[in-house]
C-alpha atoms as a PDB file:
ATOM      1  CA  UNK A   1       3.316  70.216 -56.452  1.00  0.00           C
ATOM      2  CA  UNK A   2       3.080  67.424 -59.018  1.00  0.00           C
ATOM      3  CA  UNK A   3       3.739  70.202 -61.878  1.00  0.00           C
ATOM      4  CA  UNK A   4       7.249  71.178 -60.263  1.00  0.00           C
ATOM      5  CA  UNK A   5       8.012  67.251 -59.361  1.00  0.00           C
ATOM      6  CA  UNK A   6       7.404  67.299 -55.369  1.00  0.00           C
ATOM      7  CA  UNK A   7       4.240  65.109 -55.453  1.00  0.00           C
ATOM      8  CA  UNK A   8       4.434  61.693 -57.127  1.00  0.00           C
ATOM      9  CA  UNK A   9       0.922  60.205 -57.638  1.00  0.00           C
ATOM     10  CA  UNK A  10       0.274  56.383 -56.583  1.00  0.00           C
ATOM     11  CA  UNK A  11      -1.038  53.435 -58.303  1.00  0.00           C
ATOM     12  CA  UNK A  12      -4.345  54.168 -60.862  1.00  0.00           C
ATOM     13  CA  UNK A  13      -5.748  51.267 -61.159  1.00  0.00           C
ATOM     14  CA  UNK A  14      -8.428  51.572 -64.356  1.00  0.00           C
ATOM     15  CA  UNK A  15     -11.865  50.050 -63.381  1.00  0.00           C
ATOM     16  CA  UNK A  16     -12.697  46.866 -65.306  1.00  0.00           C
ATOM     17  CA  UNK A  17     -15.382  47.107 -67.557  1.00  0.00           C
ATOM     18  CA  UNK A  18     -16.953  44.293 -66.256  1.00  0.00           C
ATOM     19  CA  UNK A  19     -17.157  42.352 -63.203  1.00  0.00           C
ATOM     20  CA  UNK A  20     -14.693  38.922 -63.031  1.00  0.00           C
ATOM     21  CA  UNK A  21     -15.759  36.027 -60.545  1.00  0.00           C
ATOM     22  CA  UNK A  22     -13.651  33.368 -59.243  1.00  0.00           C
ATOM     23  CA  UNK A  23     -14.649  30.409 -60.691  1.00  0.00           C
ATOM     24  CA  UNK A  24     -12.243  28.098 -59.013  1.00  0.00           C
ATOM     25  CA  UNK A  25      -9.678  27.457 -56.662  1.00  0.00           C
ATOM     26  CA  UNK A  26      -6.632  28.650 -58.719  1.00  0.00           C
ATOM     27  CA  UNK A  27      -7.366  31.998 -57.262  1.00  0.00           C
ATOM     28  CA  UNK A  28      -5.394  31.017 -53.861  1.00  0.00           C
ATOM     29  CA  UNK A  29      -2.943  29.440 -55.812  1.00  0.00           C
ATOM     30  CA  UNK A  30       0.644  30.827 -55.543  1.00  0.00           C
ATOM     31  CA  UNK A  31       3.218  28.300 -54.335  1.00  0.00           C
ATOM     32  CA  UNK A  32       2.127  25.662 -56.868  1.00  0.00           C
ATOM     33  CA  UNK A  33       0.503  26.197 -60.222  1.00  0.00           C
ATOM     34  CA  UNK A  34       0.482  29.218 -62.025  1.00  0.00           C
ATOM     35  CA  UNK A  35       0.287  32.398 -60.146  1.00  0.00           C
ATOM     36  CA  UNK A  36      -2.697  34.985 -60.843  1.00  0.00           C
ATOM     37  CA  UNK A  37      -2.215  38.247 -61.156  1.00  0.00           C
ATOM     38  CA  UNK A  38      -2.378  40.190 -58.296  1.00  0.00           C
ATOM     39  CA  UNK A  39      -5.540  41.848 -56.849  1.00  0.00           C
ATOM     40  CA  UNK A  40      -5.839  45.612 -56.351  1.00  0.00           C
ATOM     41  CA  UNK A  41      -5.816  45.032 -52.760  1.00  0.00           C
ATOM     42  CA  UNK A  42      -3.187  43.559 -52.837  1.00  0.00           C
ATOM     43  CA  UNK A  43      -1.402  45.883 -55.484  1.00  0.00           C
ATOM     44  CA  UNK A  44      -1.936  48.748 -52.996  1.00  0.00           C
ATOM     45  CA  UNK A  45      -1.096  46.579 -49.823  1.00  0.00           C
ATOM     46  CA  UNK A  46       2.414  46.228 -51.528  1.00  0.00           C
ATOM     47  CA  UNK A  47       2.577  49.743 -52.558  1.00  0.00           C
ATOM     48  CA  UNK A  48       1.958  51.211 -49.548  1.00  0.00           C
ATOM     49  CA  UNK A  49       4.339  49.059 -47.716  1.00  0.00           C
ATOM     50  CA  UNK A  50       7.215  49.606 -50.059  1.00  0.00           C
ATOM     51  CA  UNK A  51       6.559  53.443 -49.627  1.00  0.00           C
ATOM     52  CA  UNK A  52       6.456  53.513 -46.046  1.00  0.00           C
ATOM     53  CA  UNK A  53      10.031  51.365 -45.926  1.00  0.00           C
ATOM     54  CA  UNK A  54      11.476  53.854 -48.833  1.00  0.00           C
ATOM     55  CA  UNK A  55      10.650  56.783 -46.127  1.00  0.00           C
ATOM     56  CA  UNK A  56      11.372  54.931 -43.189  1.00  0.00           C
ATOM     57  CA  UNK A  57      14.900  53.554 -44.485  1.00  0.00           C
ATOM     58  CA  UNK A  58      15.847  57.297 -45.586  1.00  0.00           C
ATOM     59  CA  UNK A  59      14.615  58.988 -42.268  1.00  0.00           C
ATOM     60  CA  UNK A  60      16.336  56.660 -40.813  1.00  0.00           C
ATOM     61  CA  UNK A  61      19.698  57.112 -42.992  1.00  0.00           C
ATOM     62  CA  UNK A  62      18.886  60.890 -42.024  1.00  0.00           C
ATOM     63  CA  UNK A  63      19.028  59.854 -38.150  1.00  0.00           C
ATOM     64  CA  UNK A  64      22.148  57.660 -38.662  1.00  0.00           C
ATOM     65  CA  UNK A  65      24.188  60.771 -39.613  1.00  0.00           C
ATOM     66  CA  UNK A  66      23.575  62.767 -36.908  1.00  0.00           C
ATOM     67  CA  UNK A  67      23.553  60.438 -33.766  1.00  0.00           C
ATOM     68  CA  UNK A  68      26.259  60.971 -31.360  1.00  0.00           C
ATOM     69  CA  UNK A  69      26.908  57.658 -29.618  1.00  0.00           C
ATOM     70  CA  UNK A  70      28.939  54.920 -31.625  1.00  0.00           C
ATOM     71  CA  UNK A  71      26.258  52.445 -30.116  1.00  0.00           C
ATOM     72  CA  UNK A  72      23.304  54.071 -31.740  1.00  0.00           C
ATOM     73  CA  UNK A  73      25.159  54.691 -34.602  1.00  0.00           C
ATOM     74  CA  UNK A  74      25.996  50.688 -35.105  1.00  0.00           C
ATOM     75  CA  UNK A  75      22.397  49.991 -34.162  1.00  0.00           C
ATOM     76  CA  UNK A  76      20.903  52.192 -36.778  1.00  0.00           C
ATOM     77  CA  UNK A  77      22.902  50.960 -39.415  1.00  0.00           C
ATOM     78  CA  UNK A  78      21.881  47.381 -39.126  1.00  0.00           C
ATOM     79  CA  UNK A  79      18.245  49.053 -39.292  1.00  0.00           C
ATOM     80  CA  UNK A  80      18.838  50.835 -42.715  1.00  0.00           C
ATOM     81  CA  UNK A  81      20.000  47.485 -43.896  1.00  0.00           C
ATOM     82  CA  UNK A  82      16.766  45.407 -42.924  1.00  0.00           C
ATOM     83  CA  UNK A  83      14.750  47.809 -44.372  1.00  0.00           C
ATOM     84  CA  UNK A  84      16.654  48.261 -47.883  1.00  0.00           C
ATOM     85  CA  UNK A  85      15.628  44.788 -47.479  1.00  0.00           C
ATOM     86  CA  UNK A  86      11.947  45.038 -47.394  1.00  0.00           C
ATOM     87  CA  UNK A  87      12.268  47.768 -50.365  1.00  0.00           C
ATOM     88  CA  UNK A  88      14.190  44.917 -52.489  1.00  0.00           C
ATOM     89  CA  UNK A  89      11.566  42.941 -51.386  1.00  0.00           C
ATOM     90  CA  UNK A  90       8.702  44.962 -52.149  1.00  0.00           C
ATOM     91  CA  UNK A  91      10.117  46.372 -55.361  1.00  0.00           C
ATOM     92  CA  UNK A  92      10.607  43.264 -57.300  1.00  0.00           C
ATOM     93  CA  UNK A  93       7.198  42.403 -56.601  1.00  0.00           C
ATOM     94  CA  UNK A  94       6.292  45.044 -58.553  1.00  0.00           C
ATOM     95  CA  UNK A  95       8.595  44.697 -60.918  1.00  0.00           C
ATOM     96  CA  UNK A  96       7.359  40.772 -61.733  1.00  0.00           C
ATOM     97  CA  UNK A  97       4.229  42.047 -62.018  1.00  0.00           C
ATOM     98  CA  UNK A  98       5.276  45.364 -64.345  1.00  0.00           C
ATOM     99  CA  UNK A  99       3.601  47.904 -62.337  1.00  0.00           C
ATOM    100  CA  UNK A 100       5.615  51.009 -61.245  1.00  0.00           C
ATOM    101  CA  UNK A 101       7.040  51.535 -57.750  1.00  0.00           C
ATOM    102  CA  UNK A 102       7.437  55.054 -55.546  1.00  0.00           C
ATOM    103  CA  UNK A 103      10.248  56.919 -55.727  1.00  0.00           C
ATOM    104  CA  UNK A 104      13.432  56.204 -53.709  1.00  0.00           C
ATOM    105  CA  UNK A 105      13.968  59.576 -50.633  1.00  0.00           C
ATOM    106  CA  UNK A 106      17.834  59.037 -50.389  1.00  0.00           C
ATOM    107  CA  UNK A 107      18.548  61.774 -52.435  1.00  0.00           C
ATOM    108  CA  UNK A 108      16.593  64.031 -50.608  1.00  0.00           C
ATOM    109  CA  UNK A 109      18.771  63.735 -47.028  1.00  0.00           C
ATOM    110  CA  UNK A 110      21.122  66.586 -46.412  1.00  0.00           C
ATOM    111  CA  UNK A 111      24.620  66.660 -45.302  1.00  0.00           C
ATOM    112  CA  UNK A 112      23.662  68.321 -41.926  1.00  0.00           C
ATOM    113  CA  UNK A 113      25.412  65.897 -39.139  1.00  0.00           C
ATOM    114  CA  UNK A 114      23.664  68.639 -36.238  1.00  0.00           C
ATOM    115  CA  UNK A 115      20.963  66.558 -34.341  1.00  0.00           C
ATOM    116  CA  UNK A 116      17.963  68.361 -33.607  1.00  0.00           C
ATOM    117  CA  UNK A 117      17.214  65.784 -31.255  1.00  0.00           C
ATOM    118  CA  UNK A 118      18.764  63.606 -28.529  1.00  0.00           C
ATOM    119  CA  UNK A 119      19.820  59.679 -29.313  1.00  0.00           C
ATOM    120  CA  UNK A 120      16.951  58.699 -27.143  1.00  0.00           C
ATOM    121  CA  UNK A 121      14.080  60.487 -28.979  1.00  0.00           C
ATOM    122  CA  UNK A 122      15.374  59.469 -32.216  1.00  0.00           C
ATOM    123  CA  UNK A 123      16.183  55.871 -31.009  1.00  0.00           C
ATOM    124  CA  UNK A 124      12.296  56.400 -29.918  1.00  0.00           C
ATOM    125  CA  UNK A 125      11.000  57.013 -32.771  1.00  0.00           C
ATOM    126  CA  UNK A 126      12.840  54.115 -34.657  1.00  0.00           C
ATOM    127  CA  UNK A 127      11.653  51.817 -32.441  1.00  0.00           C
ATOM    128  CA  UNK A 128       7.626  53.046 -33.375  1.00  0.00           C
ATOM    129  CA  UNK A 129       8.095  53.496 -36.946  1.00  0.00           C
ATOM    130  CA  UNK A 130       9.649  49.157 -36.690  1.00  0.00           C
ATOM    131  CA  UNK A 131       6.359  48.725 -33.903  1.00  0.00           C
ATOM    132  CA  UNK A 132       3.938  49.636 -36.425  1.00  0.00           C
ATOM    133  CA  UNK A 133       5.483  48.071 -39.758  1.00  0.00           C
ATOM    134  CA  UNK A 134       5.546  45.092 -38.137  1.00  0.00           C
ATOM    135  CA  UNK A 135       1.494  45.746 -37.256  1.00  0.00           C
ATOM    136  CA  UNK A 136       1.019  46.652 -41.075  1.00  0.00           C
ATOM    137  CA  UNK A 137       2.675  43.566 -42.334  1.00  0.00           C
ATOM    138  CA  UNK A 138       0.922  41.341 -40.354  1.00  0.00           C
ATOM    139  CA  UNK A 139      -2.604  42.993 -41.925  1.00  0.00           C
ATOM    140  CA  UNK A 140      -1.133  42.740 -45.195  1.00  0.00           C
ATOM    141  CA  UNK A 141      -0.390  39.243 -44.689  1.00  0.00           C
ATOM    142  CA  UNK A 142      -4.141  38.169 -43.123  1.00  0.00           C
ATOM    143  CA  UNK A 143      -5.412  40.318 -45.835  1.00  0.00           C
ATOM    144  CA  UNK A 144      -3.728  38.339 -48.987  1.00  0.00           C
ATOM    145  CA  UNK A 145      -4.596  35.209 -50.431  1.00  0.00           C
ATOM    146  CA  UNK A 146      -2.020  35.172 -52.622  1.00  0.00           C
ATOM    147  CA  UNK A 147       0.221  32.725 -50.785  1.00  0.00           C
ATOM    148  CA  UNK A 148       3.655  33.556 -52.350  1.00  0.00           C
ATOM    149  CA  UNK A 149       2.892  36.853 -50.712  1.00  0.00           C
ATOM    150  CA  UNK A 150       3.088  35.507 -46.854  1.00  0.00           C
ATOM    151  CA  UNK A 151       6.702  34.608 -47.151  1.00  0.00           C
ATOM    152  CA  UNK A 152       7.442  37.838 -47.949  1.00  0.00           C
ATOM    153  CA  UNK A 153       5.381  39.145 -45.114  1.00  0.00           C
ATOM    154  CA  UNK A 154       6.808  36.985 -42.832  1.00  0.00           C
ATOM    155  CA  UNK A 155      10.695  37.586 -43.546  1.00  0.00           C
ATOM    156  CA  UNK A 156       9.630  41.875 -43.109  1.00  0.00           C
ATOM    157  CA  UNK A 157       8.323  41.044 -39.988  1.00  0.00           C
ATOM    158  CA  UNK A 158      11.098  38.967 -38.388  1.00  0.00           C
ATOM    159  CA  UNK A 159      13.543  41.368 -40.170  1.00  0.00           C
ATOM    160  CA  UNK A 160      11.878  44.205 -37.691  1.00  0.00           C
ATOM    161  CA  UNK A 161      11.858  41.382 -34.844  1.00  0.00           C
ATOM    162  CA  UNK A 162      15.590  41.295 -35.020  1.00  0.00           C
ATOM    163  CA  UNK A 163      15.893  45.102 -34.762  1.00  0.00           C
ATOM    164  CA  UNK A 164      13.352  45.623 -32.366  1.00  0.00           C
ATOM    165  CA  UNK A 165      15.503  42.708 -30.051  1.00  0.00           C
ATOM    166  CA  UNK A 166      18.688  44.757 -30.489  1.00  0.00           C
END
């Protein structure tokens, strides 16, 4: 699949040759002082949750075109836009910290506007795919102790609040 261009492979990070300890605090340091570079947990903690929003915005997207009720149609719109959002977010993360990002799925919706679904089951399935970022944000969060990271984590998750309140 990778040969043909359907699989894109994640993050390789290259094991160190040797083992680095902290030393100090400047390792939580993020707000104030310089900022370290960021940790592999934390480079796939970001990956991941920049993927899952590129799939999630474009399913969405998908969804938007082929609801039937002007209601659901309004609601998932303000959806797609909080979660372009988190991919800004997530992307120029990355970018600051030149490593590569996962591709972007919008070119990969069709044209169909034939629901194979009702509004309810899709409006369903929204609401669990917001549930459970919201979940994975706030592990990424607890997990970081990067501290310019939390912010970030923070404005995802009351980004899905908002949605999931609508």
């Amino acid at each position: 699949m990778q040969e043909k261009g359907l699989y894109y492979r994640p993050l390789v990070i290259n094991i160190p040759a040797r083992a680095d300890y902290v030393e100090d605090n400047n390792f939580l340091t993020g707000w104030l002082g310089e900022k370290r570079a960021l940790s592999c947990i934390e480079i796939a903690d970001i990956y991941f949750n920049l993927k899952k929003s590129l799939i999630a915005k474009a399913f969405i997207v998908s969804v938007q075109q082929v609801a039937k009720h002007d209601k659901v149609k309004n609601f998932l719109e303000k959806a797609a836009k909080t979660k372009e959002e988190h991919v800004k977010t997530f992307f120029e993360t990355l970018l600051a910290e030149n490593l590569p990002s996962p591709p972007i799925f919008d070119a990969e919706i069709t044209d169909s506007t034939i629901s194979p679904f009702s509004d309810k089951l899709l409006m369903f399935q929204i609401g669990f795919l917001f549930s459970t970022a919201m979940v994975y944000y706030g592990m990424r969060w607890a997990s970081s102790p990067r501290r310019d990271l939390s912010p970030k984590y923070m404005m995802a998750m009351m980004g899905d609040l908002k949605i999931g309140n609508d």
